[in-house]
N, C-alpha and C. Protein backbone atom coordinates (compact mmCIF):
# COMPACT_ATOMS: atom_id res chain seq x y z
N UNK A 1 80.11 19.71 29.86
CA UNK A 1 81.43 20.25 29.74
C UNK A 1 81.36 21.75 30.03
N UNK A 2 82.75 22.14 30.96
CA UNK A 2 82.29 23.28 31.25
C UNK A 2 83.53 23.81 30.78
N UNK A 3 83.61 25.60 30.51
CA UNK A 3 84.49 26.32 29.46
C UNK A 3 85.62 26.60 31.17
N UNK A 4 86.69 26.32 30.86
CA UNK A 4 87.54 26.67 32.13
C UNK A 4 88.03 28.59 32.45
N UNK A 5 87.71 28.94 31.05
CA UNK A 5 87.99 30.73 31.11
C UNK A 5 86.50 31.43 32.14
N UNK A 6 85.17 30.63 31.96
CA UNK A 6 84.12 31.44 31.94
C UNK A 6 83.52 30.97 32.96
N UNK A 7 83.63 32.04 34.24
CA UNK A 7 83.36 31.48 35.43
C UNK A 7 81.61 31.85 35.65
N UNK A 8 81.07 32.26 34.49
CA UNK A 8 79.55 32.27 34.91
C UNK A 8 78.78 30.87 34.46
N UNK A 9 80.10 29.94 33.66
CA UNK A 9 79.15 28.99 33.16
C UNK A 9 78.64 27.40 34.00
N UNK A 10 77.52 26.97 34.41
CA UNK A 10 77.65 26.17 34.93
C UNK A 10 78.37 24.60 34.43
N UNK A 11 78.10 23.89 35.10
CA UNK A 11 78.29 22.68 34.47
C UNK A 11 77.00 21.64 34.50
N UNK A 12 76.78 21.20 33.19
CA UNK A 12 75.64 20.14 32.96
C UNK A 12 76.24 19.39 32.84
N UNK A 13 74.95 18.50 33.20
CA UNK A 13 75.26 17.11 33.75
C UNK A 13 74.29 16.34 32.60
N UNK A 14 74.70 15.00 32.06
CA UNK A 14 74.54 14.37 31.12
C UNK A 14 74.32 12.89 31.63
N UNK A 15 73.58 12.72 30.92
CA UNK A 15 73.16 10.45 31.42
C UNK A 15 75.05 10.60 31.28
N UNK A 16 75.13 9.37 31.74
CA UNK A 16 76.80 8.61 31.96
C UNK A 16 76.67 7.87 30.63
N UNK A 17 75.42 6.86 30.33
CA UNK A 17 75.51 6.39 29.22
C UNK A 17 74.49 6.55 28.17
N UNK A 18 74.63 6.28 26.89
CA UNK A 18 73.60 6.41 26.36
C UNK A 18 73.64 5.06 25.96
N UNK A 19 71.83 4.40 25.46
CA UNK A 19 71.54 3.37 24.80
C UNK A 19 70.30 2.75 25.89
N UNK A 20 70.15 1.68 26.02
CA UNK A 20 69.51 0.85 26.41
C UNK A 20 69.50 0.80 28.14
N UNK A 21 68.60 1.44 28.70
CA UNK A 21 69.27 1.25 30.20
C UNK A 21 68.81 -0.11 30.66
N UNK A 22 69.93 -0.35 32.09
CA UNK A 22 69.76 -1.69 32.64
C UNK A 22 69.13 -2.10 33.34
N UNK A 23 68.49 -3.31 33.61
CA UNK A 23 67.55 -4.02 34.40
C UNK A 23 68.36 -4.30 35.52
N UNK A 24 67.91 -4.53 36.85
CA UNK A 24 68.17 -5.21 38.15
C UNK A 24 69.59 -4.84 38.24
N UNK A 25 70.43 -3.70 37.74
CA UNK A 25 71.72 -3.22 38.04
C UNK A 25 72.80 -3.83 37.24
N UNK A 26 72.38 -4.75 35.75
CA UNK A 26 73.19 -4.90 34.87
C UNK A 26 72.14 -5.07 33.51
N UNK A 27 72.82 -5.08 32.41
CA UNK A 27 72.02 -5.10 31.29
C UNK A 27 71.53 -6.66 30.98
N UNK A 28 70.38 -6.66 30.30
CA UNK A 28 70.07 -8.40 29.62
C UNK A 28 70.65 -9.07 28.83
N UNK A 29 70.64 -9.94 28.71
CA UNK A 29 71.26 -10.80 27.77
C UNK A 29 69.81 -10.58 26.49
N UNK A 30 70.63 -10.69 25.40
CA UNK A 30 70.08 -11.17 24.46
C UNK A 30 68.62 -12.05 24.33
N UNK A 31 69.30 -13.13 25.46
CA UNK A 31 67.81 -14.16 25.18
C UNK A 31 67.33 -13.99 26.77
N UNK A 32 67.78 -13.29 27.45
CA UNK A 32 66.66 -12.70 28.48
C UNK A 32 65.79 -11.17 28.12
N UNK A 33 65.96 -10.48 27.30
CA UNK A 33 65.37 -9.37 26.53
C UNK A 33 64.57 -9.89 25.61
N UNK A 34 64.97 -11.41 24.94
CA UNK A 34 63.97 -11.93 23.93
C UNK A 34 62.93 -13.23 24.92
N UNK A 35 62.94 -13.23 26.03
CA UNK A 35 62.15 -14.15 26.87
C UNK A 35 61.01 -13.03 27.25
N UNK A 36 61.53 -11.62 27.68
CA UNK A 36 60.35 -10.70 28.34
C UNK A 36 59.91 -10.61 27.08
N UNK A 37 60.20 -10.15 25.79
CA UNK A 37 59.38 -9.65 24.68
C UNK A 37 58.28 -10.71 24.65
N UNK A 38 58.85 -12.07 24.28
CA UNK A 38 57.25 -13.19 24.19
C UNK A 38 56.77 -13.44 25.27
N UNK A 39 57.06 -13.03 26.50
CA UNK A 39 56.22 -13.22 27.50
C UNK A 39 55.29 -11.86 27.48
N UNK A 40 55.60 -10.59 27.06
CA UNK A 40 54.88 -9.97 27.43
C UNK A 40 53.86 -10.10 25.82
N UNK A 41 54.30 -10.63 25.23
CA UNK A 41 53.49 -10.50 23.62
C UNK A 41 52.36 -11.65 23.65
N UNK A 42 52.73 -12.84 24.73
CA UNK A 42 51.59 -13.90 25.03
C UNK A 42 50.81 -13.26 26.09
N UNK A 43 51.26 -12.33 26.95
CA UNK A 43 49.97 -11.70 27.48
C UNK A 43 49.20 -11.15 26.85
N UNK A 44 49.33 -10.22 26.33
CA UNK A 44 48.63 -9.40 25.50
C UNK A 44 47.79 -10.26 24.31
N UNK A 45 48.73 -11.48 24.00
CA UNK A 45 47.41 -12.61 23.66
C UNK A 45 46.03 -12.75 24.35
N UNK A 46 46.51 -13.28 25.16
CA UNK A 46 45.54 -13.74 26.61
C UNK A 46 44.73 -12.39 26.87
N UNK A 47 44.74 -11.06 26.80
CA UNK A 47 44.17 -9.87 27.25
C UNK A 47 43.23 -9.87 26.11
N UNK A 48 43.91 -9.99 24.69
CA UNK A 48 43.03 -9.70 23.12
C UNK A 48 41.85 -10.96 23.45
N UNK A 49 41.81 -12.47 23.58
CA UNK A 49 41.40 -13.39 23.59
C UNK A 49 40.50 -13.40 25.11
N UNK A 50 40.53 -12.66 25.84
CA UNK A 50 39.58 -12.60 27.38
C UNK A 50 38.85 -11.17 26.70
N UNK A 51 39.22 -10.16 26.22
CA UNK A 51 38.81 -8.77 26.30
C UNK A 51 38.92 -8.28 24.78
N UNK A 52 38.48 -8.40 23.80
CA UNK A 52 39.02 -8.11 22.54
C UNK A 52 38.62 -6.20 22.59
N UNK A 53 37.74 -5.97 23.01
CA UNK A 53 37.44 -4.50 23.14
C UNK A 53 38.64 -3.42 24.05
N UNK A 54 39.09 -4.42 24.71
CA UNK A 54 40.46 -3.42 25.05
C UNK A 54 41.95 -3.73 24.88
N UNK A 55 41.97 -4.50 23.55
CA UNK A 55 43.06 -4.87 23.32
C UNK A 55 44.07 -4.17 22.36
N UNK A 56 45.22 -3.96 21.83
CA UNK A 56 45.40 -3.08 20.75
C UNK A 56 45.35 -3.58 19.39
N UNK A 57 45.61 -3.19 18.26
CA UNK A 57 44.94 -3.84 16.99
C UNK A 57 46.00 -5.05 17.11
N UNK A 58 47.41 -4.36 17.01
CA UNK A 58 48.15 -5.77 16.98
C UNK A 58 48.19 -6.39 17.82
N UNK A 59 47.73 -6.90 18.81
CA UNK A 59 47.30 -7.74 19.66
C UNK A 59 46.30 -8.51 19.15
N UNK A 60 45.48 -7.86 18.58
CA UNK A 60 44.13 -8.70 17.90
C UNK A 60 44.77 -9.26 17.01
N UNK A 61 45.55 -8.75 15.84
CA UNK A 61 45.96 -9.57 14.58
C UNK A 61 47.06 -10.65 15.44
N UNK A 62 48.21 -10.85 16.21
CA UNK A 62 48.59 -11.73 16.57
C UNK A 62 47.29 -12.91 16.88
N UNK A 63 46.37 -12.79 17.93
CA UNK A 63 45.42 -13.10 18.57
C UNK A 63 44.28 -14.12 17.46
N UNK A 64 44.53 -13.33 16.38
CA UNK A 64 43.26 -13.79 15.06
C UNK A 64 44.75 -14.78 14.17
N UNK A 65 45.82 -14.56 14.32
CA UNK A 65 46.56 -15.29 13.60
C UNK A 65 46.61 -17.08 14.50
N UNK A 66 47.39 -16.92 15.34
CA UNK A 66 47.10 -18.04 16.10
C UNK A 66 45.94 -18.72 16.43
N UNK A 67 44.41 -18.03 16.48
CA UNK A 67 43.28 -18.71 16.42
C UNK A 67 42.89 -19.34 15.30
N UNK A 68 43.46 -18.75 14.10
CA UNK A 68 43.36 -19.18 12.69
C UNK A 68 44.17 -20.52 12.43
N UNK A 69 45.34 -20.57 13.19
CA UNK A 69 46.71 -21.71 13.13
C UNK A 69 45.61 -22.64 14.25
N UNK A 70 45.05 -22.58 15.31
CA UNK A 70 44.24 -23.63 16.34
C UNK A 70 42.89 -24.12 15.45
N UNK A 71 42.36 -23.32 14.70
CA UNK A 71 40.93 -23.46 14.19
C UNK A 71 39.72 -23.26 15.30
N UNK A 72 40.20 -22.02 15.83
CA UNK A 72 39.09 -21.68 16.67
C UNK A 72 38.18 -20.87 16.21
N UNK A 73 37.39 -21.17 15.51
CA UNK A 73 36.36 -20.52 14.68
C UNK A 73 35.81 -19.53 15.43
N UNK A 74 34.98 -19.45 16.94
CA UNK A 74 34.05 -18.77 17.90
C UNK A 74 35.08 -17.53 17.92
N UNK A 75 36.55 -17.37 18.42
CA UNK A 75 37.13 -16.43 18.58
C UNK A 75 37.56 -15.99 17.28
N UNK A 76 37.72 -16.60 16.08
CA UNK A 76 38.04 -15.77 15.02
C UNK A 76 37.01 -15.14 14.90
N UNK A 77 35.61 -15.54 15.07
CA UNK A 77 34.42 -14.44 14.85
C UNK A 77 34.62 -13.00 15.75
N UNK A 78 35.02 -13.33 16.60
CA UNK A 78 34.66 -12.38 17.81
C UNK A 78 35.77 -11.46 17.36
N UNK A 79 36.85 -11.57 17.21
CA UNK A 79 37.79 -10.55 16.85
C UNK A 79 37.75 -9.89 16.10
N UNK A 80 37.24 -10.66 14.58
CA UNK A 80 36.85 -10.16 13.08
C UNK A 80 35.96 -8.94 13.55
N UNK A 81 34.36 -9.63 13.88
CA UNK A 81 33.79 -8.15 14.82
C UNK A 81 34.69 -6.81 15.00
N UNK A 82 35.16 -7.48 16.17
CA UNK A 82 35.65 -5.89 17.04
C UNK A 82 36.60 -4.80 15.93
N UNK A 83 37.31 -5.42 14.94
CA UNK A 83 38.45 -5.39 13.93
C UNK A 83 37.03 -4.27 13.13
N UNK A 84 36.26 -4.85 12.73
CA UNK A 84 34.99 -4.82 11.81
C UNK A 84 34.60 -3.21 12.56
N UNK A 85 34.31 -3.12 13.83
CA UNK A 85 33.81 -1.97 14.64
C UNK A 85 33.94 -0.69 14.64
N UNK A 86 36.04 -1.39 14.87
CA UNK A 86 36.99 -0.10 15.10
C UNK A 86 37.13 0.35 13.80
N UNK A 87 37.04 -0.32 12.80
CA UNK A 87 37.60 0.65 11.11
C UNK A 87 36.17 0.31 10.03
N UNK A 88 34.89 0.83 10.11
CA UNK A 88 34.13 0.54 9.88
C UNK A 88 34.10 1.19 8.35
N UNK A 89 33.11 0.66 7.18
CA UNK A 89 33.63 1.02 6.24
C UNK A 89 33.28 2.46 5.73
C-alpha cells in the first residue's frame, strides 16, 4: 500500500495470497494432500528399513513400530542398534 500524498514512497508488493500455496495451478483436495503425506511417510519407511543410518529418528520409530506389528525380529534389531548409537547413554 502506497501513501497517495508521498511521492517518494514506493509501492510493495505482497504474495496475493497467504496460506498454503498450490500444486499444478490449483490447490489439493483434502484426500489428495492426505495421499502425498502417506506416500511420502511409506518412503521414508522403505529408506529407514534399506538404510537405517541415514534415516531420520522418526522414520526409524515409524519403521521399528510396524516391524514390531509384522514380527520382524532381524530389523527390529537393526534399528534398536542405530537408535542405541545415535543417543548413547
Amino acid at each position: 500500500m502506497r501513501d497517495a500524498k508521498d511521492p517518494g514512497t514506493l509501492e510493495l508488493r505482497f504474495r496475493a495470497r497467504a496460506g498454503r500455496p498450490s500444486l499444478f495451478g490449483r490447490p489439493l483436495t483434502p484426500a489428495e494432500r492426505a495421499r502425498r503425506y502417506r506416500l511420502r511417510r511409506a518412503d521414508r519407511m522403505r529408506m529407514a528399513r534399506r538404510s537405517p543410518e541415514k534415516a531420520s529418528d522418526v522414520s526409524l520409530l515409524d519403521e521399528l513400530r510396524g516391524s514390531m506389528a509384522m514380527g520382524r525380529a532381524r530389523n527390529i534389531h537393526r534399528i534398536i542398534r542405530e537408535i542405541a548409537a545415535r543417543y548413547p547413554l
